[in-house]
Protein backbone atom coordinates (compact mmCIF):
# COMPACT_ATOMS: atom_id res chain seq x y z
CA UNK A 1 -12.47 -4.28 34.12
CA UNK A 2 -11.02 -6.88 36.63
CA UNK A 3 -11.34 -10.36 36.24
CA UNK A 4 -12.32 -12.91 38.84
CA UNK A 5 -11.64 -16.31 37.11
CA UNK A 6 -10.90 -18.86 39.18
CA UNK A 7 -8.34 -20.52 36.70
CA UNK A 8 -6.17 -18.90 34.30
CA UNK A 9 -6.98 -20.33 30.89
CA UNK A 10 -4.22 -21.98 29.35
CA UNK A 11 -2.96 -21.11 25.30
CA UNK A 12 -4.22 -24.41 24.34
CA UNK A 13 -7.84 -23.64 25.75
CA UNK A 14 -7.59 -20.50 24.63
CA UNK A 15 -7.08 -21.09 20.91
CA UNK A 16 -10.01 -23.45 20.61
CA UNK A 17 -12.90 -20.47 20.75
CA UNK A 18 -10.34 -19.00 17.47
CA UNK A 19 -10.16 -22.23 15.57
CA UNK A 20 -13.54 -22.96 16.39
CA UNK A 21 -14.34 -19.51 14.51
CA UNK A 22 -11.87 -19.98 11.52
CA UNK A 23 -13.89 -23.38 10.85
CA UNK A 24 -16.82 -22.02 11.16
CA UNK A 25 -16.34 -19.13 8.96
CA UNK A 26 -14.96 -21.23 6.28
CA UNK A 27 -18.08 -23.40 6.08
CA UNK A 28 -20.20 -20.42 6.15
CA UNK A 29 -18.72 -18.24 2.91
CA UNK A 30 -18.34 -21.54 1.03
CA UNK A 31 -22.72 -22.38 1.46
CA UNK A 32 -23.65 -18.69 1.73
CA UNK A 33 -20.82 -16.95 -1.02
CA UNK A 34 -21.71 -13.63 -1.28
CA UNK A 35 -24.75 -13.36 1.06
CA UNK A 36 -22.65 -14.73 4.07
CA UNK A 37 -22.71 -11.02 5.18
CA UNK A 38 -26.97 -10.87 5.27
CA UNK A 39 -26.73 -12.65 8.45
CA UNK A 40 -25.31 -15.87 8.48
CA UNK A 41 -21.90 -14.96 9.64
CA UNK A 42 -23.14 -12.49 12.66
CA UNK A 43 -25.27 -15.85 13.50
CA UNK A 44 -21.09 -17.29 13.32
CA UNK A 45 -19.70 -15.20 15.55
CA UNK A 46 -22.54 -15.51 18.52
CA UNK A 47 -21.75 -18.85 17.84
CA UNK A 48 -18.20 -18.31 18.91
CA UNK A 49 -19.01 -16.05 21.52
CA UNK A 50 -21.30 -19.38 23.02
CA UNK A 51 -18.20 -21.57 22.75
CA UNK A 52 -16.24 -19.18 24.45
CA UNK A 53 -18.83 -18.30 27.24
CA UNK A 54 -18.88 -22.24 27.91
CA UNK A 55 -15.75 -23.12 27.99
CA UNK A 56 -14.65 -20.80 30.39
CA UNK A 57 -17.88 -21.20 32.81
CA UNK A 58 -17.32 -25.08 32.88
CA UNK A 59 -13.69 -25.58 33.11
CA UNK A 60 -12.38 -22.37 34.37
CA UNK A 61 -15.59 -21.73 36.48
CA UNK A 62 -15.37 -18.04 35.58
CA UNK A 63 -18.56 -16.12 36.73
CA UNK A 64 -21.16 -14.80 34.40
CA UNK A 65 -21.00 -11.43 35.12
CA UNK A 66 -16.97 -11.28 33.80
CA UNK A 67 -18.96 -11.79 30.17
CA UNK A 68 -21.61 -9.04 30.60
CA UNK A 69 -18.80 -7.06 31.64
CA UNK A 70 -17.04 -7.65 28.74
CA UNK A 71 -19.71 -7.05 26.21
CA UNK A 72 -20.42 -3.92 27.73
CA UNK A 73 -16.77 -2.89 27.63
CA UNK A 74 -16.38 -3.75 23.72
CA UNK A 75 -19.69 -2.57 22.53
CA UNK A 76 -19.34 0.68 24.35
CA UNK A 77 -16.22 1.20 22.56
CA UNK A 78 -17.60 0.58 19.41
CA UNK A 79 -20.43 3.15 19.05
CA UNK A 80 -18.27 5.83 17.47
CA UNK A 81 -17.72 3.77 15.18
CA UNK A 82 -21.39 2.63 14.97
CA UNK A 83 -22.50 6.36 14.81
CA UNK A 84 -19.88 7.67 12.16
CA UNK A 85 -21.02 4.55 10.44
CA UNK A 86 -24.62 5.65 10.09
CA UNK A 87 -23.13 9.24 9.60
CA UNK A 88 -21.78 8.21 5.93
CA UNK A 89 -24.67 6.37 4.54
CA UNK A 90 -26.68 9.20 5.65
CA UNK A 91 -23.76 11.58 3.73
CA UNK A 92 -23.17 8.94 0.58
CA UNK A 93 -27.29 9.43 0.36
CA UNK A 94 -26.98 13.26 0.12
CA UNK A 95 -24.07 13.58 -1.51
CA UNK A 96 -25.52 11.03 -4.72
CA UNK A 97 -29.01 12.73 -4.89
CA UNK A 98 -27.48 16.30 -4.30
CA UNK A 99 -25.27 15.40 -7.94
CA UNK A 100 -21.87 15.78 -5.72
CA UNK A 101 -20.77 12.29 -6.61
CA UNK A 102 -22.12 12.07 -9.95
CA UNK A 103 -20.06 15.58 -10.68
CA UNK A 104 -17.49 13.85 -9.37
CA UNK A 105 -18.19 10.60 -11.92
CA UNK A 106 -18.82 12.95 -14.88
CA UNK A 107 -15.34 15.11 -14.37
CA UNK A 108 -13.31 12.50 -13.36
CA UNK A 109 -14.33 10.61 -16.91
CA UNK A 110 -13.52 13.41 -19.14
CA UNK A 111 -9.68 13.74 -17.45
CA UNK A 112 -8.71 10.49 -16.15
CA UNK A 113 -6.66 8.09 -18.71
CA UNK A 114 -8.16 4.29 -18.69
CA UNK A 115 -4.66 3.11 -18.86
CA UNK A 116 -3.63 4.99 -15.94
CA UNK A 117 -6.74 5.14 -14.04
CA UNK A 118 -6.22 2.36 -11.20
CA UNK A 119 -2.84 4.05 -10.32
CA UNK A 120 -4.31 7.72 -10.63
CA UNK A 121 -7.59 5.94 -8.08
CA UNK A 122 -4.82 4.76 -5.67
CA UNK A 123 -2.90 7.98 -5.78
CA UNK A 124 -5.73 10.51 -5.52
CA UNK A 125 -6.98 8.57 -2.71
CA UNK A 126 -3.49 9.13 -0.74
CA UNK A 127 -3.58 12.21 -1.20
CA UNK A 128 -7.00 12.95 0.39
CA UNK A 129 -6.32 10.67 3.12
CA UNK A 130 -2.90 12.00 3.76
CA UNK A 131 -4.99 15.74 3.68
CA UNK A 132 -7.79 14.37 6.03
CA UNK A 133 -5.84 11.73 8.19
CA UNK A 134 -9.24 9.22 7.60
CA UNK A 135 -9.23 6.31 5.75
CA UNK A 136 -13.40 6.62 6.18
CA UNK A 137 -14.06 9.79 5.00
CA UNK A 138 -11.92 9.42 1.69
CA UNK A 139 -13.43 6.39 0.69
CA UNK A 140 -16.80 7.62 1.54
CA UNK A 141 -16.49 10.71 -0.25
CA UNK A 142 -13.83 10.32 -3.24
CA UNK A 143 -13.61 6.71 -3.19
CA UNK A 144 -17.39 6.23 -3.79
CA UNK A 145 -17.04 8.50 -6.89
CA UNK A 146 -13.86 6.93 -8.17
CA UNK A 147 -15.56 3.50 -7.82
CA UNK A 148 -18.38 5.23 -10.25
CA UNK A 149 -15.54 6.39 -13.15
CA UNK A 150 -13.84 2.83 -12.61
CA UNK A 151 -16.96 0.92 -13.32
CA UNK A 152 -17.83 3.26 -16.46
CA UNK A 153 -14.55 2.48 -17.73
CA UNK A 154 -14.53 -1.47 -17.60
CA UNK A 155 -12.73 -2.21 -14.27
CA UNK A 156 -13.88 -5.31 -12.24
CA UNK A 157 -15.19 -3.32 -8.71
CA UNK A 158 -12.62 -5.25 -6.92
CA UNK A 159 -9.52 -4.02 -8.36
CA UNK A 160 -11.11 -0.59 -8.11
CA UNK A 161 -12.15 -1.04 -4.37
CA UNK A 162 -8.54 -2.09 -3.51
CA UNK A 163 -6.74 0.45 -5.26
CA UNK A 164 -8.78 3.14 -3.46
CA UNK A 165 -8.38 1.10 -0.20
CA UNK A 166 -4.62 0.78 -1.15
CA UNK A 167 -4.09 4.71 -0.73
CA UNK A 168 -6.93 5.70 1.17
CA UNK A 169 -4.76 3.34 4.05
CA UNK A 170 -1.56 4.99 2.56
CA UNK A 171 -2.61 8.25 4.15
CA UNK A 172 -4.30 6.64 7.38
CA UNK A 173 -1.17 5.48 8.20
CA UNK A 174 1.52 8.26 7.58
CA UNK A 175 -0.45 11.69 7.54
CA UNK A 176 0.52 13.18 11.18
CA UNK A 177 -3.70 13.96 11.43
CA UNK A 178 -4.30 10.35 11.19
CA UNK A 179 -5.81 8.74 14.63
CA UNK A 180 -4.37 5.44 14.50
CA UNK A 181 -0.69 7.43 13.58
CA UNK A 182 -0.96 9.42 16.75
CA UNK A 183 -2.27 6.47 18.86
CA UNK A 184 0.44 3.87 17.26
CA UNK A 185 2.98 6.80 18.23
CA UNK A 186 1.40 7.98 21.64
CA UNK A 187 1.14 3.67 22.96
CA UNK A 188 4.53 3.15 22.03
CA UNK A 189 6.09 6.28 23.78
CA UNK A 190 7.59 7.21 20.02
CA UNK A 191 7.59 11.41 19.00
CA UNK A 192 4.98 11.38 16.63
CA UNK A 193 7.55 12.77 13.57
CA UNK A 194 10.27 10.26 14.18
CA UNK A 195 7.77 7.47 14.35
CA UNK A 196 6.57 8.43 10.52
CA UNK A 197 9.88 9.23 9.42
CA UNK A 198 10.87 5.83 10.59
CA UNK A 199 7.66 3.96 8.58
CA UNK A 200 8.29 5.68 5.61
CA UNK A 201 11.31 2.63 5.82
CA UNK A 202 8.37 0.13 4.94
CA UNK A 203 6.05 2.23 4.09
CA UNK A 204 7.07 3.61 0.59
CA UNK A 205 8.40 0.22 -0.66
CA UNK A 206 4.74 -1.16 -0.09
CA UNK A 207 2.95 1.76 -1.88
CA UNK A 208 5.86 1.97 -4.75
CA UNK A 209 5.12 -1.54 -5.60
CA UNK A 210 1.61 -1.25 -5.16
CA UNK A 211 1.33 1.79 -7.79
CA UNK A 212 3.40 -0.65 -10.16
CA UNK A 213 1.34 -3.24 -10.06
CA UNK A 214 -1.65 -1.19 -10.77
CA UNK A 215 0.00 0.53 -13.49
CA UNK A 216 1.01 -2.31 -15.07
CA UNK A 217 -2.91 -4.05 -14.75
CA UNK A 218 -3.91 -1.13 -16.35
CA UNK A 219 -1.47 -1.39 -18.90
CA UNK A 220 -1.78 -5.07 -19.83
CA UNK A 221 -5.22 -5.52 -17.94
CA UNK A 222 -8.90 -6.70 -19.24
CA UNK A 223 -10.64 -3.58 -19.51
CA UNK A 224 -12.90 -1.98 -22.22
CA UNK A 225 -15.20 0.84 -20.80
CA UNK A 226 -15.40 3.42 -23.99
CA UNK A 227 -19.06 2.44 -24.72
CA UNK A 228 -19.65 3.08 -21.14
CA UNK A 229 -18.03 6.42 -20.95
CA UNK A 230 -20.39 7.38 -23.74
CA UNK A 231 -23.67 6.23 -22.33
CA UNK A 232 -22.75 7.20 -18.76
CA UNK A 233 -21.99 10.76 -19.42
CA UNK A 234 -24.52 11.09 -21.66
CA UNK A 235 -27.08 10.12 -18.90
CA UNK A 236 -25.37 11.99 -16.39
CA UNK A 237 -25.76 15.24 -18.32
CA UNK A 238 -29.52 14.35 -19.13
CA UNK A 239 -29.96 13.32 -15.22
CA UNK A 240 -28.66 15.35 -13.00
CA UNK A 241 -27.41 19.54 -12.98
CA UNK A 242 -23.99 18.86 -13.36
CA UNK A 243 -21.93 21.28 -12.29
CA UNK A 244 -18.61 22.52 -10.31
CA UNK A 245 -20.48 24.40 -7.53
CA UNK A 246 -21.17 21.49 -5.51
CA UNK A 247 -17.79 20.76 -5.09
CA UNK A 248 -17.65 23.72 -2.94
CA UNK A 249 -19.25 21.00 -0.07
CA UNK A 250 -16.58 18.59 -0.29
CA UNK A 251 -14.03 21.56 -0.01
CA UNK A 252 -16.01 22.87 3.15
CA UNK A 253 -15.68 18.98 4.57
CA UNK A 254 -11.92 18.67 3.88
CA UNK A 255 -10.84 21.78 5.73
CA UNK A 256 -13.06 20.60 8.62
CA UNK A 257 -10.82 18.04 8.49
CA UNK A 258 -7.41 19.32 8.21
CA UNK A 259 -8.77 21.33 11.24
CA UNK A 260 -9.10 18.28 13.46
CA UNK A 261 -12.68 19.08 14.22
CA UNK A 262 -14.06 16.07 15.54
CA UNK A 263 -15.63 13.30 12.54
CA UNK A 264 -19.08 12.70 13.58
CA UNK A 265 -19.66 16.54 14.22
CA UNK A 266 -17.88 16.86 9.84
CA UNK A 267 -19.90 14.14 8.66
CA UNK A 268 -23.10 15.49 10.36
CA UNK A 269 -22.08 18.94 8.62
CA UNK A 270 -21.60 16.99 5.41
CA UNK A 271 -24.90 15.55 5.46
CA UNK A 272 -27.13 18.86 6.41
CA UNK A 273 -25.01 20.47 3.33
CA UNK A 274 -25.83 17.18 1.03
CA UNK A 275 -29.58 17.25 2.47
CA UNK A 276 -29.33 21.25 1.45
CA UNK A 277 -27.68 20.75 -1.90
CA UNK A 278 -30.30 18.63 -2.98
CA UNK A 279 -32.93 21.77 -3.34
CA UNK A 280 -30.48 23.81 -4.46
CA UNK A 281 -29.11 21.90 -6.96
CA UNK A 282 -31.56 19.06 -8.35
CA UNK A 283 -34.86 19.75 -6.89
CA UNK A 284 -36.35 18.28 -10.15
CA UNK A 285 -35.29 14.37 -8.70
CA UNK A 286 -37.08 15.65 -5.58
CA UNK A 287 -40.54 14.35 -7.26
CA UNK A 288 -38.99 10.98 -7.99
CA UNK A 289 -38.03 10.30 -4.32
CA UNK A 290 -40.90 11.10 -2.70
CA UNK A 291 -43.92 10.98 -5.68
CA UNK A 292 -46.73 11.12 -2.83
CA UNK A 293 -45.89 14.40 -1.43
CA UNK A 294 -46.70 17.74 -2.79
CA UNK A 295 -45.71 21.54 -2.22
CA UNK A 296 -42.99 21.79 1.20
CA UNK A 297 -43.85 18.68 2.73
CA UNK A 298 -41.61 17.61 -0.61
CA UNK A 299 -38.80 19.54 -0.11
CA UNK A 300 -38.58 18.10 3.43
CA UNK A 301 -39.21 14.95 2.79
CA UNK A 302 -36.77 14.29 -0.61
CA UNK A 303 -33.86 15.11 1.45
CA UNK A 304 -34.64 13.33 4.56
CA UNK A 305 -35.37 10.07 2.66
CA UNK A 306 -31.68 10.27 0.66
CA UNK A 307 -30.19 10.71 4.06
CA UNK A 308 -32.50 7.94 6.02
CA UNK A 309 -33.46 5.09 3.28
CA UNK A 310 -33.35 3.56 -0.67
CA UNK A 311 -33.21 5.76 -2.43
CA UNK A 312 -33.50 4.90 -6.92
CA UNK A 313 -34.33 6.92 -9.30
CA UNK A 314 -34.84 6.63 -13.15
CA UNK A 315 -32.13 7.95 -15.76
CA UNK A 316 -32.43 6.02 -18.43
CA UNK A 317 -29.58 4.06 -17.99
CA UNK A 318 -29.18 0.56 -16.50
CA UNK A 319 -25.65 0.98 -15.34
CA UNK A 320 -26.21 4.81 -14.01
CA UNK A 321 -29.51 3.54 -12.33
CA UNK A 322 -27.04 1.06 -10.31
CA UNK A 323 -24.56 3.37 -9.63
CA UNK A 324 -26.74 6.20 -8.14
CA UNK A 325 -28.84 3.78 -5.79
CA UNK A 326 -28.55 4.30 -2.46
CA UNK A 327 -29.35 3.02 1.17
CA UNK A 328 -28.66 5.87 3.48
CA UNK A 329 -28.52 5.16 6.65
CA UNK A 330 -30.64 2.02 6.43
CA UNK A 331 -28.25 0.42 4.27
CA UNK A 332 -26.09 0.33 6.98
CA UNK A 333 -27.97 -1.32 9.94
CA UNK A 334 -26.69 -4.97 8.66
CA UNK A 335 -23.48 -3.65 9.30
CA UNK A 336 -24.25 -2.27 12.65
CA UNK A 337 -25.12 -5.79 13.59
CA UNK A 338 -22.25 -7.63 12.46
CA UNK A 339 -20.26 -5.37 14.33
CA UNK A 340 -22.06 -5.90 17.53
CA UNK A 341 -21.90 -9.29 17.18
CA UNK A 342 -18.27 -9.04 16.38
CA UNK A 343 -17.42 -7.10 19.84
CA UNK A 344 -19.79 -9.74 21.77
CA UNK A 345 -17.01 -12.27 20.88
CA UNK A 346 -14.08 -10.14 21.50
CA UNK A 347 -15.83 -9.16 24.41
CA UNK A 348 -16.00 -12.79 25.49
CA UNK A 349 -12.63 -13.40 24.78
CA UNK A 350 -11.56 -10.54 26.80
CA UNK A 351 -14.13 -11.33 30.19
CA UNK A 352 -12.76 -15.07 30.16
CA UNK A 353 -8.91 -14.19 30.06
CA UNK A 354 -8.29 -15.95 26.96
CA UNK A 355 -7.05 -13.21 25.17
CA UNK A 356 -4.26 -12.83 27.87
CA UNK A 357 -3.49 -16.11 27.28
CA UNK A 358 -2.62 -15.86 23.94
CA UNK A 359 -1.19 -12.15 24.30
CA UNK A 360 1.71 -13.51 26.91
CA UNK A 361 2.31 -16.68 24.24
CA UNK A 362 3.18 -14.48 21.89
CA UNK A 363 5.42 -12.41 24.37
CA UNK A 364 7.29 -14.91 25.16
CA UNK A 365 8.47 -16.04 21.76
CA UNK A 366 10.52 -12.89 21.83
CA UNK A 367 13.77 -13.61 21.50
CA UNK A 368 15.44 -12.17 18.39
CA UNK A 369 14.46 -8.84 16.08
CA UNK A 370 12.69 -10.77 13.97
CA UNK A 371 10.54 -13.11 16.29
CA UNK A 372 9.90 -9.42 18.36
CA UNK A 373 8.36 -7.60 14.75
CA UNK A 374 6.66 -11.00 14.00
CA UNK A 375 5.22 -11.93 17.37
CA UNK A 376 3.85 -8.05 17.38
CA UNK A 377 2.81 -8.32 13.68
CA UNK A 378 1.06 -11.72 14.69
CA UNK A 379 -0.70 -10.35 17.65
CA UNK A 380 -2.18 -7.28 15.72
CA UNK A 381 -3.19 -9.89 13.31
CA UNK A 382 -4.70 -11.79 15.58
CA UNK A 383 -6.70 -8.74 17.92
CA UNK A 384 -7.82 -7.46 14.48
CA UNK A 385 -9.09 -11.23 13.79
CA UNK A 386 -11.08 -11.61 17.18
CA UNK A 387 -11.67 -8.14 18.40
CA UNK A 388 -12.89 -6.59 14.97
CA UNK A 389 -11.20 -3.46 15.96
CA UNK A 390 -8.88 -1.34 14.89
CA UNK A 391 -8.01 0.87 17.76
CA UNK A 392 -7.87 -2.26 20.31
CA UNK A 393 -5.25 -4.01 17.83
CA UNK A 394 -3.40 -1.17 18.10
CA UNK A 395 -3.26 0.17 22.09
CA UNK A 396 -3.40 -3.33 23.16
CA UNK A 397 0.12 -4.90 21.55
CA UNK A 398 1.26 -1.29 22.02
CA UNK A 399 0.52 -1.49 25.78
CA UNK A 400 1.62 -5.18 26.41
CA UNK A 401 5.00 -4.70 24.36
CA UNK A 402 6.68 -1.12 24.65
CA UNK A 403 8.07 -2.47 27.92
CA UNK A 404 9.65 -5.67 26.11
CA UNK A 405 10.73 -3.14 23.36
CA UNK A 406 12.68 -0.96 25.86
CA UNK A 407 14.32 -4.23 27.57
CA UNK A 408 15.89 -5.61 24.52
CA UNK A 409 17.17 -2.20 23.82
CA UNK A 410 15.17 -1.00 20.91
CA UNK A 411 13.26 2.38 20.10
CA UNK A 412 10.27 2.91 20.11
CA UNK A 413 9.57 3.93 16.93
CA UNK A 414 10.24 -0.11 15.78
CA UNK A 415 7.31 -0.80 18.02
CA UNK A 416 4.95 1.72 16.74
CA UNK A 417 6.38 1.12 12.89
CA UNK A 418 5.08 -2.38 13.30
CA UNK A 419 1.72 -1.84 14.65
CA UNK A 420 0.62 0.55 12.16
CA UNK A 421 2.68 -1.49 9.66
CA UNK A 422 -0.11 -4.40 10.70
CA UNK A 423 -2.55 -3.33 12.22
CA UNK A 424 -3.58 -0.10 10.85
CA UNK A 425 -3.93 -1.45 7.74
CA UNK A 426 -4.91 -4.94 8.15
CA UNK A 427 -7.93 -4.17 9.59
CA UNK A 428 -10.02 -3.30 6.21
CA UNK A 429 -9.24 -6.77 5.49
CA UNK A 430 -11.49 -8.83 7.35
CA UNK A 431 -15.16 -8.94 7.03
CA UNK A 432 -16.34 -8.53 10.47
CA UNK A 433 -14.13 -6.07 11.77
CA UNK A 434 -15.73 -2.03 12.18
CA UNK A 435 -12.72 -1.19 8.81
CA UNK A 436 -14.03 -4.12 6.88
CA UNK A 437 -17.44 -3.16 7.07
CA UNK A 438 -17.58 0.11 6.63
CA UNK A 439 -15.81 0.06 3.62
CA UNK A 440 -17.57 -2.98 1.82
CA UNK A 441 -21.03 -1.39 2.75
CA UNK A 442 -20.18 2.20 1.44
CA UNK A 443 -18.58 0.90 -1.71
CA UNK A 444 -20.93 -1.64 -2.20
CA UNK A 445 -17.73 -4.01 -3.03
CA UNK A 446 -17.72 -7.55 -0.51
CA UNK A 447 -14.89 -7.44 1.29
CA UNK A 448 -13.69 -10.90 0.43
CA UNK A 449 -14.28 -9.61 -3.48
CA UNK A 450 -11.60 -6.55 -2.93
CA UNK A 451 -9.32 -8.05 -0.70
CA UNK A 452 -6.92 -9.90 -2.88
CA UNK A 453 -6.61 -6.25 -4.88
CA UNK A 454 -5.41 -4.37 -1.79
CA UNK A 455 -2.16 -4.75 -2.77
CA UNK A 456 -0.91 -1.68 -0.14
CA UNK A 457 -2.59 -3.26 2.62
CA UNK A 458 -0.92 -7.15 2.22
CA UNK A 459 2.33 -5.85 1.11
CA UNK A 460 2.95 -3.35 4.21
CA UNK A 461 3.19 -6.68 7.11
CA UNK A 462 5.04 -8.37 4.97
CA UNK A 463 7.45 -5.68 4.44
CA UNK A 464 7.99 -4.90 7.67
CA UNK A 465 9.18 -8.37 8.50
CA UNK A 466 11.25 -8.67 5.67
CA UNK A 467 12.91 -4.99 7.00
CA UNK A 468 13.02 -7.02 10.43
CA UNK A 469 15.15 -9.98 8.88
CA UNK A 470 17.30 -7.96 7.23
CA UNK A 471 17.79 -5.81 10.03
CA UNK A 472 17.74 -2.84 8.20
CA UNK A 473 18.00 0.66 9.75
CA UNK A 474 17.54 -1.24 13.24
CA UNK A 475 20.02 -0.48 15.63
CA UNK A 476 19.82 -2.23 19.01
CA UNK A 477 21.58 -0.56 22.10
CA UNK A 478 23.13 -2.84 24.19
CA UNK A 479 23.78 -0.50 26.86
CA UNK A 480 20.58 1.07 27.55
CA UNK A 481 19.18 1.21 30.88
CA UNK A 482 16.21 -0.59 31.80
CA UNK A 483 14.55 -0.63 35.17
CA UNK A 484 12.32 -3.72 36.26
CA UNK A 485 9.59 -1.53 36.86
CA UNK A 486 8.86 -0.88 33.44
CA UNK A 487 7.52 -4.60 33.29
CA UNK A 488 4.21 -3.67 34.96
CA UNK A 489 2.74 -2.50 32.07
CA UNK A 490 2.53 -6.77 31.35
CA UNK A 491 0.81 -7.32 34.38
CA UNK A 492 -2.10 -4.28 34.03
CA UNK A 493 -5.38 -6.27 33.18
CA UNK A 494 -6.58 -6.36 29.61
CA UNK A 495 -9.87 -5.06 30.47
């Protein structure tokens, strides 16, 4: 998309739309709290966009059309994420009424140690997500029944949420089926093996102390679930058909994945087998989802309505009645807006060339290793912040820097080390962007209520700047060649 301001927007300018936002979002969780998400904070961000849109129409006299441009630009590259959005509340309705979660709930009780149970969550998620290569599926599948054993055994949802963020990210960012691994690789010009070899630097520091600390929580932590246990298995059993057999779905979904079949066409899979599984396996809560319909107009309708809407039904028990409520796809629409509201203001930013402006300030602080990683880590931080995507925070920096990497002499696999190292995982973190929603509105867990608990996900920026100012394992080459050409990668429009 070419721009055709008639001023180039200065850093100062620039940065007012971002403040503007930061203020306005801090006012708006302190009134609202926990309902900030229902609508006040997509109200926030159009807010934003307006500043934005008016400030650069007034004093930079860019044209209209630049910001219709732009919203078209960022919303059309949000409706995978949109559609694989909808795609997992259909599958978390499925897979709940269908008694593949619950199994999940009721097995993972009767093996999984309280004590170690936050570090077990963390680690089983890895492992899945390392398997798969997506953050989403894991926590939408695994995760959602981890949060279930969690809850029955006393844990406060947030330290449950981030420990199964914690790995579920692990695995995003190091397993070589991973998206964001290939594109952090791919951007940066790095071989895809030698870029995770070269994380693993950061990467298992971050996730070594992140186990700790939930071992030791669940060691020395406030937790008391063995009433809980009791009831919840006991209404589980009297419930639902718990059994093993419906774990041959998941299995089906996994290898789908490890086969790099595309995720909306798995999910879609997962959902007609969920939809499926619910005849098979528990047509008696058929009657309770739809009690107006008789004979096959039942059958069709029960599993259409876990997929599509709420979905409650009646077990006996207060806490299993909470856990096994669902919204399907419906439950996922307030998300859809926030994230549309989200890429209006990054698409604003984009249309008025203020998100150049800030881009090239933070090129040209750098100097040494350290303000290079940092000024990367920053801008990641910052396109994650007013973009509310993941990918963008990722090719962007990746785009704009490799040719500064190469000129000061460094591989590329420092580059593509520090993108995933913040922006990969970073992006779960903040409410607006496509991570943070997803995974607050399939857990049910607010993301401002899980994020101090995603211990994996703070730790791994961090790290890499402390690697950075230590210089360790970075090894700059003087000598190395560098043609002038390679800066025109800095000069290729954002848009």
């Amino acid at each position: 998309m070419q721009q055709t301001n008639s001023l180039k927007p200065s850093f100062k300018l620039s940065m007012i739309p971002v403040v503007s936002l930061v203020i306005l979002l801090i006012v708006n969780v302190k009134i609202f709290g926990d309902e900030a998400l229902d609508g006040s904070i997509q109200l926030v961000l159009l807010l934003a966009t307006g500043i934005t849109c008016g400030l650069s129409m007034f004093r930079l006299k860019t044209p209209w059309s630049n910001f219709e441009k732009g919203f078209v630009h960022s919303v059309a590259n949000s409706t995978p994420a949109i559609l694989v959005l909808l795609l997992i509340g259909a599958m978390a309705g499925t897979w709940m009424m269908s008694g593949i979660i619950p199994s999940m709930i009721y097995y993972g009780l009767q093996v999984i140690n309280p004590t170690i149970f936050l570090a077990t969550a963390c680690a089983v998620a890895a492992v899945i997500s390392v398997s798969t290569g997506s953050s989403w599926t894991t926590i939408a599948t695994v995760g959602v029944g981890l949060l279930g054993v969690g809850k029955a055994l006393g844990f406060d949802s947030g330290w449950i949420a981030g420990a199964i963020i914690s790995g579920a990210y692990f695995g995003d960012k190091v397993s070589p089926l991973s998206e964001t691994t290939n594109m952090a690789a791919t951007t940066s010009g790095a071989n895809l093996f030698s870029h995770i070899k070269y994380m693993m630097i950061t990467t298992v520091p971050s996730f070594t102390i992140t186990l700790i600390i939930f071992f030791l929580y669940g060691i020395f932590g406030d937790h008391n679930g063995d009433v809980k246990v009791e009831e919840l298995t006991g209404a589980l059993l009297t419930s639902y058909n718990i059994t093993p057999f419906v774990f041959i779905i998941p299995a089906i979904i996994l290898m789908m994945i490890a086969k790099k079949i595309p995720a909306i066409v798995v999910l879609f899979t997962g959902v007609i087998f969920g939809g499926v599984s619910i005849i098979i396996f528990q047509p008696h809560l058929i009657s309770q989802i739809t009690p107006e319909e008789n004979g096959i107009g039942t059958l069709i309708m029960g599993p259409l309505k876990a997929a599509y809407g709420s979905v409650s039904i009646s077990t006996g028990s207060e806490m299993l009645d909470s856990l096994v409520k669902t919204k399907g796809m419906s439950g996922m629409l307030n998300t859809v807006w926030l994230i549309i509201c989200a890429m209006c203001f990054g698409g604003a930013l984009e249309g008025s060339g203020m998100l150049q402006a800030i881009t090239d300030k933070l090129v040209s602080m750098m100097k040494t290793t350290f303000s290079t990683v940092a000024s990367t880590s920053c801008a990641c931080l910052f396109l994650n912040f007013a973009t509310g995507d993941q990918y963008i925070s990722i090719l962007l920096p990746g785009r704009m820097f490799s040719s500064i990497y190469k000129k000061q002499g460094y591989k590329p696999e420092l580059l593509s080390r520090t993108l995933e190292d913040s922006a990969t995982v970073t992006s779960v973190l903040i409410p607006w962007n496509s991570c943070g929603m997803a995974q607050s509105s399939v857990l049910g867990v607010a993301t401002l209520t899980y994020l101090p608990f995603c211990f994996f996900n703070i730790i791994s920026p961090i790290m890499t700047l402390i690697v950075a100012a230590l210089r360790f394992k970075i090894v700059k080459n003087e000598n190395h060649e560098y043609e002038e050409d390679d800066l025109s990668l800095m000069e290729t429009p954002i848009c």
